[in-house]
PDB file of N, CA and C in Angstrom:
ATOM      1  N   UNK A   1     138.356 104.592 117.914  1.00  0.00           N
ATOM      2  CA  UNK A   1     137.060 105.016 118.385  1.00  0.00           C
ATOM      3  C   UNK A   1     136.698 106.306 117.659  1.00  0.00           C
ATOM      4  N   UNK A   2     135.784 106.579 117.246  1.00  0.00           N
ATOM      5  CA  UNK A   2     135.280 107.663 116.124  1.00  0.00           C
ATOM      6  C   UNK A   2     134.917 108.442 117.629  1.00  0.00           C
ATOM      7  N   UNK A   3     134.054 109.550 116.866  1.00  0.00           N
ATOM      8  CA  UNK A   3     133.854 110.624 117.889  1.00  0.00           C
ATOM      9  C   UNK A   3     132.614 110.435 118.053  1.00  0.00           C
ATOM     10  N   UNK A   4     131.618 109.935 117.253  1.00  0.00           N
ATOM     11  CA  UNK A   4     129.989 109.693 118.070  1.00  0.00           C
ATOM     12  C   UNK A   4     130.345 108.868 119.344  1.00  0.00           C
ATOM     13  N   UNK A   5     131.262 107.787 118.971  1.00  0.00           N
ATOM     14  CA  UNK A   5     131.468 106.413 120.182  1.00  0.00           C
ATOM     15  C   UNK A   5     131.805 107.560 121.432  1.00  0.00           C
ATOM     16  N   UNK A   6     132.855 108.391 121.220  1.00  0.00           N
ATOM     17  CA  UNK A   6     133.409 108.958 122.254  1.00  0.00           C
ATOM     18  C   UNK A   6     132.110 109.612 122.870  1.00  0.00           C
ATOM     19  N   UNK A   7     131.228 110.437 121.936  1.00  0.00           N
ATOM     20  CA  UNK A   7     130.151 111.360 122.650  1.00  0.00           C
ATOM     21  C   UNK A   7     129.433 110.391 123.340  1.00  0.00           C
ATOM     22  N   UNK A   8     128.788 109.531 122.701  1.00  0.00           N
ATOM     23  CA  UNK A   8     128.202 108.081 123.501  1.00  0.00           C
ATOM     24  C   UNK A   8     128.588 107.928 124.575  1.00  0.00           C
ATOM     25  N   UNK A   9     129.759 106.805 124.784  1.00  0.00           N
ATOM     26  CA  UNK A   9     130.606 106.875 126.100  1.00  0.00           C
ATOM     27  C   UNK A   9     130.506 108.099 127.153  1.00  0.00           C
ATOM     28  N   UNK A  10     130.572 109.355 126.651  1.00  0.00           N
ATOM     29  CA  UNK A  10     130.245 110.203 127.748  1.00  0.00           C
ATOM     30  C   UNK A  10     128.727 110.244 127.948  1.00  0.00           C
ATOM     31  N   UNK A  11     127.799 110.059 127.651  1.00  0.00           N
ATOM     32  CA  UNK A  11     126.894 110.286 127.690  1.00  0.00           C
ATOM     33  C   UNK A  11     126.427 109.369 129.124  1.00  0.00           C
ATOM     34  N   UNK A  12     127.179 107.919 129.234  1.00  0.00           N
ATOM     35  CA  UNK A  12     126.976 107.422 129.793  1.00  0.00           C
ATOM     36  C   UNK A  12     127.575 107.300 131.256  1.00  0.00           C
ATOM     37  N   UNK A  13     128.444 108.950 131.369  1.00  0.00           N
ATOM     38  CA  UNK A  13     129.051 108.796 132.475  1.00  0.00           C
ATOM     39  C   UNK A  13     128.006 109.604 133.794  1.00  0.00           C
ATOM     40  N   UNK A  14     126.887 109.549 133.766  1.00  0.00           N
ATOM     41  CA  UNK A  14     126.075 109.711 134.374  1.00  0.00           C
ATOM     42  C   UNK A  14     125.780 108.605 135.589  1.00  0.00           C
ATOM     43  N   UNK A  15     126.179 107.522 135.058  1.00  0.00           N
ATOM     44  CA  UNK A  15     126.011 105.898 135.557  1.00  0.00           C
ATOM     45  C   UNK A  15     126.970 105.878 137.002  1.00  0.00           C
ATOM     46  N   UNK A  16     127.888 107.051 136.720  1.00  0.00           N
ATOM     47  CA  UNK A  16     128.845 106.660 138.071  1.00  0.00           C
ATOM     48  C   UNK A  16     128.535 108.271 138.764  1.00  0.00           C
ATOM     49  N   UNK A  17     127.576 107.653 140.243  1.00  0.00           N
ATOM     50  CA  UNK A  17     127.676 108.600 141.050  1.00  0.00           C
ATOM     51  C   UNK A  17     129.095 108.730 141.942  1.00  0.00           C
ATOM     52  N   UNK A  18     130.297 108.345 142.305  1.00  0.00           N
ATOM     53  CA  UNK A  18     131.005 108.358 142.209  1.00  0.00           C
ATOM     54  C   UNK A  18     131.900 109.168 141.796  1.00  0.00           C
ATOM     55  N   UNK A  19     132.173 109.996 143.094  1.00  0.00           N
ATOM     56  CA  UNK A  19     132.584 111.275 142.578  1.00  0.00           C
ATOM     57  C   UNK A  19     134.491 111.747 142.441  1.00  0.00           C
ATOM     58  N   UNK A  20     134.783 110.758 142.529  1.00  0.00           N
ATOM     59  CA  UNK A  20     136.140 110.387 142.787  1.00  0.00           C
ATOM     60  C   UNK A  20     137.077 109.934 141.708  1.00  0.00           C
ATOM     61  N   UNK A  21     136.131 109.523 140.419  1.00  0.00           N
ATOM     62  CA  UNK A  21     136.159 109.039 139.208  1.00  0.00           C
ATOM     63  C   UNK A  21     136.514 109.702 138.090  1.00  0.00           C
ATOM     64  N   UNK A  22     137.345 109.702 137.663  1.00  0.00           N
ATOM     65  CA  UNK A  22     137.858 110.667 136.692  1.00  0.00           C
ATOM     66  C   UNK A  22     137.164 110.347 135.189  1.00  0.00           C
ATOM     67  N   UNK A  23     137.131 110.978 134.348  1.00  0.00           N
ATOM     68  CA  UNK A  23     136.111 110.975 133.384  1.00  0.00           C
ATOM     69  C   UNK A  23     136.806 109.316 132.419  1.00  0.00           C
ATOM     70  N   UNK A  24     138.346 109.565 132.528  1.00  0.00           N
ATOM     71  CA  UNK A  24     139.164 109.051 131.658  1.00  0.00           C
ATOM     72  C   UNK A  24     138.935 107.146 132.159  1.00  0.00           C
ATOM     73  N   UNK A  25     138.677 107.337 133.988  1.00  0.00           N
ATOM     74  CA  UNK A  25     138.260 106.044 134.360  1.00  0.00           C
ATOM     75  C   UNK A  25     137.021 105.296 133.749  1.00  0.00           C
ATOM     76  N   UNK A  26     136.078 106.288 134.105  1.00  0.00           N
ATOM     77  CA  UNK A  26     134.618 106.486 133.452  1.00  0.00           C
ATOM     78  C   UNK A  26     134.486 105.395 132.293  1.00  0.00           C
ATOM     79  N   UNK A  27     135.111 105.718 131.353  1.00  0.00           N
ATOM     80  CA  UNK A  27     135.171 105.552 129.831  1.00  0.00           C
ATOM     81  C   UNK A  27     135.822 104.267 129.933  1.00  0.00           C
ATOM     82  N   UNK A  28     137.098 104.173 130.400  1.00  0.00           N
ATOM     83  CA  UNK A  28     137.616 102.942 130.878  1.00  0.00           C
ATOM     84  C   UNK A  28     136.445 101.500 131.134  1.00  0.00           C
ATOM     85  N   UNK A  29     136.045 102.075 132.082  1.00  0.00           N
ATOM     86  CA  UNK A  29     134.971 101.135 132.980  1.00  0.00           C
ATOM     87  C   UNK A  29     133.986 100.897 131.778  1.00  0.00           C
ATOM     88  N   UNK A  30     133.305 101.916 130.830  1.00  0.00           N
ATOM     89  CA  UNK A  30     132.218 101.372 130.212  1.00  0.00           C
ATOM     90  C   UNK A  30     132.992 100.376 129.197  1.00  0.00           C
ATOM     91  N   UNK A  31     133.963 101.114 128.648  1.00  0.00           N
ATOM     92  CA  UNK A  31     134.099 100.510 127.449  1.00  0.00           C
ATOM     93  C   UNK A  31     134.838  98.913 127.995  1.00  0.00           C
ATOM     94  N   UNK A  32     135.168  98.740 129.191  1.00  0.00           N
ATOM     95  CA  UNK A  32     135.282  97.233 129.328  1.00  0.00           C
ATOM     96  C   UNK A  32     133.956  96.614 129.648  1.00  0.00           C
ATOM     97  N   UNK A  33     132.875  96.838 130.192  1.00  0.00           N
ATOM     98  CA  UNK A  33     131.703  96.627 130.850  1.00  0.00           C
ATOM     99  C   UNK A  33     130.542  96.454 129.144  1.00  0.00           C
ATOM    100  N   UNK A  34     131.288  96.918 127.966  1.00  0.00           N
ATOM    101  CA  UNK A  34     130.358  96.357 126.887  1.00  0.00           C
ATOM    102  C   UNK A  34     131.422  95.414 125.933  1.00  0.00           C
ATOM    103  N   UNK A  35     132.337  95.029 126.699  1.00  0.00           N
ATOM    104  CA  UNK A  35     132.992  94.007 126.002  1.00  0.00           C
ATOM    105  C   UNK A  35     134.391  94.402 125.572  1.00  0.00           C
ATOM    106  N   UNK A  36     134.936  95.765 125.513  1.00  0.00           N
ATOM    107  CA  UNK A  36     136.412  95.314 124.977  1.00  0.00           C
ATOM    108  C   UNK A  36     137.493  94.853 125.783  1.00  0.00           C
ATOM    109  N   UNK A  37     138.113  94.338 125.503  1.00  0.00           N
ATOM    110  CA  UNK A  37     139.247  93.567 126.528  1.00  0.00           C
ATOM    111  C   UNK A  37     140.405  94.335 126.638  1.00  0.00           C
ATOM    112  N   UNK A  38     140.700  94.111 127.694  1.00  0.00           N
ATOM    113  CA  UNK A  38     141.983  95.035 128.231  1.00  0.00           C
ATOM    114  C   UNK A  38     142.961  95.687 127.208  1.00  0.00           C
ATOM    115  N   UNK A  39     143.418  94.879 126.230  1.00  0.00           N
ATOM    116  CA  UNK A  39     144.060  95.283 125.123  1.00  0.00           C
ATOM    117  C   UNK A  39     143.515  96.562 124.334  1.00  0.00           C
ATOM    118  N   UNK A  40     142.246  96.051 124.259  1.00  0.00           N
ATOM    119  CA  UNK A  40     141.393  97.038 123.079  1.00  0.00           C
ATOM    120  C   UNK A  40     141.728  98.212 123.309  1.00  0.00           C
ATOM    121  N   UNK A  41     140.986  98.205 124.923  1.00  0.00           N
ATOM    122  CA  UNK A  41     140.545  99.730 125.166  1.00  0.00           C
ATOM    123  C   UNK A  41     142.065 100.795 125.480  1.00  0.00           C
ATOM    124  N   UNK A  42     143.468  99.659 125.752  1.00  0.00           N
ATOM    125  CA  UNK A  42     144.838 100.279 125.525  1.00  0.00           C
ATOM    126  C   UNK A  42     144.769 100.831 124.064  1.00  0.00           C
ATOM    127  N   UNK A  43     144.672 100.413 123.377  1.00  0.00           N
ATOM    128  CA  UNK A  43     144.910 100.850 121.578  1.00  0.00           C
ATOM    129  C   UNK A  43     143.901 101.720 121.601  1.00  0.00           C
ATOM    130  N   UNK A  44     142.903 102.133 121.953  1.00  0.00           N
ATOM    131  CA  UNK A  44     141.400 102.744 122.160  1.00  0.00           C
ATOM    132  C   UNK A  44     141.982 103.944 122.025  1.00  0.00           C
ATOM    133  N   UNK A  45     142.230 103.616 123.480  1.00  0.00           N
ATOM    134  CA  UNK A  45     142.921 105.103 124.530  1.00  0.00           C
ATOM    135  C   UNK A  45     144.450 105.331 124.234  1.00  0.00           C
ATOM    136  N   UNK A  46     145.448 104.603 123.788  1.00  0.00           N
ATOM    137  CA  UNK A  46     146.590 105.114 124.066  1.00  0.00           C
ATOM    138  C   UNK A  46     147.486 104.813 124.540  1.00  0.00           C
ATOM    139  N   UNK A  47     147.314 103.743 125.548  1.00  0.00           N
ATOM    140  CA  UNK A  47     148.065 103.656 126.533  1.00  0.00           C
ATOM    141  C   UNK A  47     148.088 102.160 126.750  1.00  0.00           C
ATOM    142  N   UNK A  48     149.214 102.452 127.913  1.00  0.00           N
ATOM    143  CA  UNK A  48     149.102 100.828 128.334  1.00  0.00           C
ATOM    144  C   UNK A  48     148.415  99.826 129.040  1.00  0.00           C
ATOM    145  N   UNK A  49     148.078  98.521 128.221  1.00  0.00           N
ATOM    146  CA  UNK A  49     147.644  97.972 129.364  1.00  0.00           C
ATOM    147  C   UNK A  49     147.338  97.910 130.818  1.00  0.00           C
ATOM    148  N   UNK A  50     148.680  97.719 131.535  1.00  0.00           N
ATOM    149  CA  UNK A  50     148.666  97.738 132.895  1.00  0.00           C
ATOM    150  C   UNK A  50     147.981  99.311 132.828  1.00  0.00           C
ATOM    151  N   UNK A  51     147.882  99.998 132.870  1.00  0.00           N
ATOM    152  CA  UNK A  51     147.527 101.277 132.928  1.00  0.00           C
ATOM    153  C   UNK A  51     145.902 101.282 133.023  1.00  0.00           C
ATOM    154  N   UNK A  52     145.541 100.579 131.668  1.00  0.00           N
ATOM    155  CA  UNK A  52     143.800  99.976 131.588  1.00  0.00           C
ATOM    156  C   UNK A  52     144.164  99.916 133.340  1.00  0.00           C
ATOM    157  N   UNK A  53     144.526  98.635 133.369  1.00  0.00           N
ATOM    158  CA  UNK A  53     144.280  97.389 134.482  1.00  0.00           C
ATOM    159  C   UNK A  53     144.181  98.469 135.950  1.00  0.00           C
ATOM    160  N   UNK A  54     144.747  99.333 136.170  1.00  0.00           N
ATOM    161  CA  UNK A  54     145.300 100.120 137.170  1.00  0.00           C
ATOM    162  C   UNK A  54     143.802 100.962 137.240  1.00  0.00           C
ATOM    163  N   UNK A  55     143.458 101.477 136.305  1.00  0.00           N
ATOM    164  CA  UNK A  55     142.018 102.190 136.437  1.00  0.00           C
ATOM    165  C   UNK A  55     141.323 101.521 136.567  1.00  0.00           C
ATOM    166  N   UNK A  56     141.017  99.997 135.874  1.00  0.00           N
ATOM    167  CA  UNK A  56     140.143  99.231 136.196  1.00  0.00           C
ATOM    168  C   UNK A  56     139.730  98.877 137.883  1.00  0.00           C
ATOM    169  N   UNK A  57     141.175  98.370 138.196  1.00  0.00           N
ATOM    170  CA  UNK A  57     141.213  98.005 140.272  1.00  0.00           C
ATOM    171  C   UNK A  57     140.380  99.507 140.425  1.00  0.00           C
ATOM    172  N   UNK A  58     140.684 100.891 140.382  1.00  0.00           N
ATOM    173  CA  UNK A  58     140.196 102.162 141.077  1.00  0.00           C
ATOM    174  C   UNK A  58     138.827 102.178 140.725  1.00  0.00           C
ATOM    175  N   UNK A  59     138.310 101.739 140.092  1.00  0.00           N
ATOM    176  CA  UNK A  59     136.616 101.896 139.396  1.00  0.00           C
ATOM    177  C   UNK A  59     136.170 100.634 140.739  1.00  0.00           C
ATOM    178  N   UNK A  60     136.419  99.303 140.422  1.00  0.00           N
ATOM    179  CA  UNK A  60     136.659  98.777 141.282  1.00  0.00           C
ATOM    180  C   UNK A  60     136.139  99.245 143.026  1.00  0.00           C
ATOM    181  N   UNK A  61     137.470  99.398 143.095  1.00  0.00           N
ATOM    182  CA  UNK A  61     137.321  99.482 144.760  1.00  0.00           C
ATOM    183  C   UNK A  61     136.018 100.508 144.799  1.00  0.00           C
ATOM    184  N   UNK A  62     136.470 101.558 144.436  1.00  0.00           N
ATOM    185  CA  UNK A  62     135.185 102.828 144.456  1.00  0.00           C
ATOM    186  C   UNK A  62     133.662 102.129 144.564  1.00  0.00           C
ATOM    187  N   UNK A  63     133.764 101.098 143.930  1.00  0.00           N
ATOM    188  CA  UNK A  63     132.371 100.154 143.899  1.00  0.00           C
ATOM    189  C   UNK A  63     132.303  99.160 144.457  1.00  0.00           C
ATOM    190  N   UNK A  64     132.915  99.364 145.723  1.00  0.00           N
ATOM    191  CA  UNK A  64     132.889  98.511 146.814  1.00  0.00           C
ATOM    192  C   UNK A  64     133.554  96.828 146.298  1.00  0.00           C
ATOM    193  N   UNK A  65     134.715  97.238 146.130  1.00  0.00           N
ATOM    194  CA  UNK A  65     135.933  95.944 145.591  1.00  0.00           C
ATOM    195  C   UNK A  65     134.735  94.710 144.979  1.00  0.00           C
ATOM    196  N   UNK A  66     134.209  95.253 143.886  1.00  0.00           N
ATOM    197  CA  UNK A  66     133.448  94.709 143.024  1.00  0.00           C
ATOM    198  C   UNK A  66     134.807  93.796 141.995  1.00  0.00           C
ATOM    199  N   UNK A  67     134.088  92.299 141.305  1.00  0.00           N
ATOM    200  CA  UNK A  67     135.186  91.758 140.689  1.00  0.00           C
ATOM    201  C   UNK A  67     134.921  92.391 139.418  1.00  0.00           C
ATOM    202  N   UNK A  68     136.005  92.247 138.226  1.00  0.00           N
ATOM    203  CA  UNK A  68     135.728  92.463 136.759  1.00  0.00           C
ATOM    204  C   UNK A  68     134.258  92.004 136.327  1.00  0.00           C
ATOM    205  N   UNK A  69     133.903  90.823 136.402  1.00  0.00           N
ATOM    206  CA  UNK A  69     132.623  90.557 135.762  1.00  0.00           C
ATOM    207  C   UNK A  69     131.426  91.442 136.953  1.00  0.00           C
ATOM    208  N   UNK A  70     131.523  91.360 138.207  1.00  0.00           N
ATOM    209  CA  UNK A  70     130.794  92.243 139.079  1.00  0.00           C
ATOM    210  C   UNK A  70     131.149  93.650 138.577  1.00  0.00           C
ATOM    211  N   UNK A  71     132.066  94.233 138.058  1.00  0.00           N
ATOM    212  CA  UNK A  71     131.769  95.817 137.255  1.00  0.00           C
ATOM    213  C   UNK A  71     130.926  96.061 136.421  1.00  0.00           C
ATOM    214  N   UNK A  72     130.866  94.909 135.304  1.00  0.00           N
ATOM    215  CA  UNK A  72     130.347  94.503 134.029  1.00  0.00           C
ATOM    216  C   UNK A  72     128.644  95.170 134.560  1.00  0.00           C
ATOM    217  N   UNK A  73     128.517  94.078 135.447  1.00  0.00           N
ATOM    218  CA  UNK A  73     127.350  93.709 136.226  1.00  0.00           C
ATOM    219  C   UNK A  73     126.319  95.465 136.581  1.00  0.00           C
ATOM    220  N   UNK A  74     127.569  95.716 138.006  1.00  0.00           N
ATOM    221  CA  UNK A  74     126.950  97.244 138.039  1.00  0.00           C
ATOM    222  C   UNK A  74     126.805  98.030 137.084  1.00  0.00           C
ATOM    223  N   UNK A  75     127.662  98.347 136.232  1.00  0.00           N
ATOM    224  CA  UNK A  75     127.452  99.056 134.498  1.00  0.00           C
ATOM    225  C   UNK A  75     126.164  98.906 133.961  1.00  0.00           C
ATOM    226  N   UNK A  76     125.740  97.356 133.327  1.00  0.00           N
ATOM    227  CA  UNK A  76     124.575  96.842 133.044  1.00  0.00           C
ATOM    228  C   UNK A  76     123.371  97.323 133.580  1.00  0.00           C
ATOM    229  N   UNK A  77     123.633  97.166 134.697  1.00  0.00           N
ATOM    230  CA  UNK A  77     121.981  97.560 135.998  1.00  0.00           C
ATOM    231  C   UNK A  77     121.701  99.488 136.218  1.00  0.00           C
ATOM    232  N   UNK A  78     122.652  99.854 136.295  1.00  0.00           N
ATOM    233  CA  UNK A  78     122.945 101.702 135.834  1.00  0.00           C
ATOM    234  C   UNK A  78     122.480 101.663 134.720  1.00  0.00           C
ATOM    235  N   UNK A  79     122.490 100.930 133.494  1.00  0.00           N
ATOM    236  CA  UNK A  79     122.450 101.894 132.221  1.00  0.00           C
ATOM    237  C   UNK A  79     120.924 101.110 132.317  1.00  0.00           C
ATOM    238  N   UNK A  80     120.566 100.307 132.576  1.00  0.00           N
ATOM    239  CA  UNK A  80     119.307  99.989 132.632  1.00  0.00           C
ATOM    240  C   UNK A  80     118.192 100.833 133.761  1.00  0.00           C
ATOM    241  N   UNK A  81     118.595 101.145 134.582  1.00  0.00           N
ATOM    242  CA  UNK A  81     118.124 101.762 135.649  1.00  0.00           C
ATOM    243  C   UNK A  81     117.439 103.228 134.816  1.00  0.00           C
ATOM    244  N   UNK A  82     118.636 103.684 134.333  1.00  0.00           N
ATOM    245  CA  UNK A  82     118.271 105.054 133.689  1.00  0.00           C
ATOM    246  C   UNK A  82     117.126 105.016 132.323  1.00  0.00           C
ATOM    247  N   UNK A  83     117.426 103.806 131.391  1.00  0.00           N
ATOM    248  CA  UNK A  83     116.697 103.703 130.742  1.00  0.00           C
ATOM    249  C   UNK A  83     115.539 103.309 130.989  1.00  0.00           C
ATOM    250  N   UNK A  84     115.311 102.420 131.964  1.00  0.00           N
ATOM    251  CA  UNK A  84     113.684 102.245 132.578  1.00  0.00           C
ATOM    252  C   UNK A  84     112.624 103.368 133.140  1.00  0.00           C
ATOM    253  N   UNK A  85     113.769 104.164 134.003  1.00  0.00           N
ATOM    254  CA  UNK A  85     113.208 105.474 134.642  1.00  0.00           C
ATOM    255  C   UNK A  85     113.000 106.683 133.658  1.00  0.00           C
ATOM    256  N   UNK A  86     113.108 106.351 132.451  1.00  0.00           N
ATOM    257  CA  UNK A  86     112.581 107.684 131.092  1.00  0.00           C
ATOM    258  C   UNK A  86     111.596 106.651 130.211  1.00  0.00           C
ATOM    259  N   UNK A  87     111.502 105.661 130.691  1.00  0.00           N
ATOM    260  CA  UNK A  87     110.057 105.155 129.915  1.00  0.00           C
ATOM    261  C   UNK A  87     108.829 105.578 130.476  1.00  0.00           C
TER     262      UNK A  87
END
């Protein structure tokens, strides 16, 4: 991940009112919610899988035990929300 992607990604951690959320989840959550798969975002970030997977469940519950594709979902409708409301 280059460093615009990274500034990007934060840019978008506005999306989680969610205050319980650690920045590192944050990033987690988007970058599965625009497509990389569990693997990726391990090699991304560093770390392990299960580790992804473990932040993934906490983003999750926080969003009312939403499924993987229901995260996707809330992600989508946030980043749209914000972009509609500055047109």
């Amino acid at each position: 991940m280059t460093k615009v992607d990274a500034i990007c990604i934060c840019r978008l951690h506005q999306i989680f009112e969610e205050d319980q959320l650690s920045d590192h989840q944050k990033d987690i959550a988007i970058l599965y919610a625009i497509g990389n798969t569990i693997a990726e975002i391990a090699d991304k970030k560093g770390i392990k899988p299960i580790t992804v997977r473990n932040h993934l469940d906490v983003v999750r519950r926080s969003l009312g035990d939403v499924t993987l594709s229901g995260l996707r979902t809330v992600v989508f409708l946030r980043v749209l929300s914000i972009v509609v409301n500055r047109v």
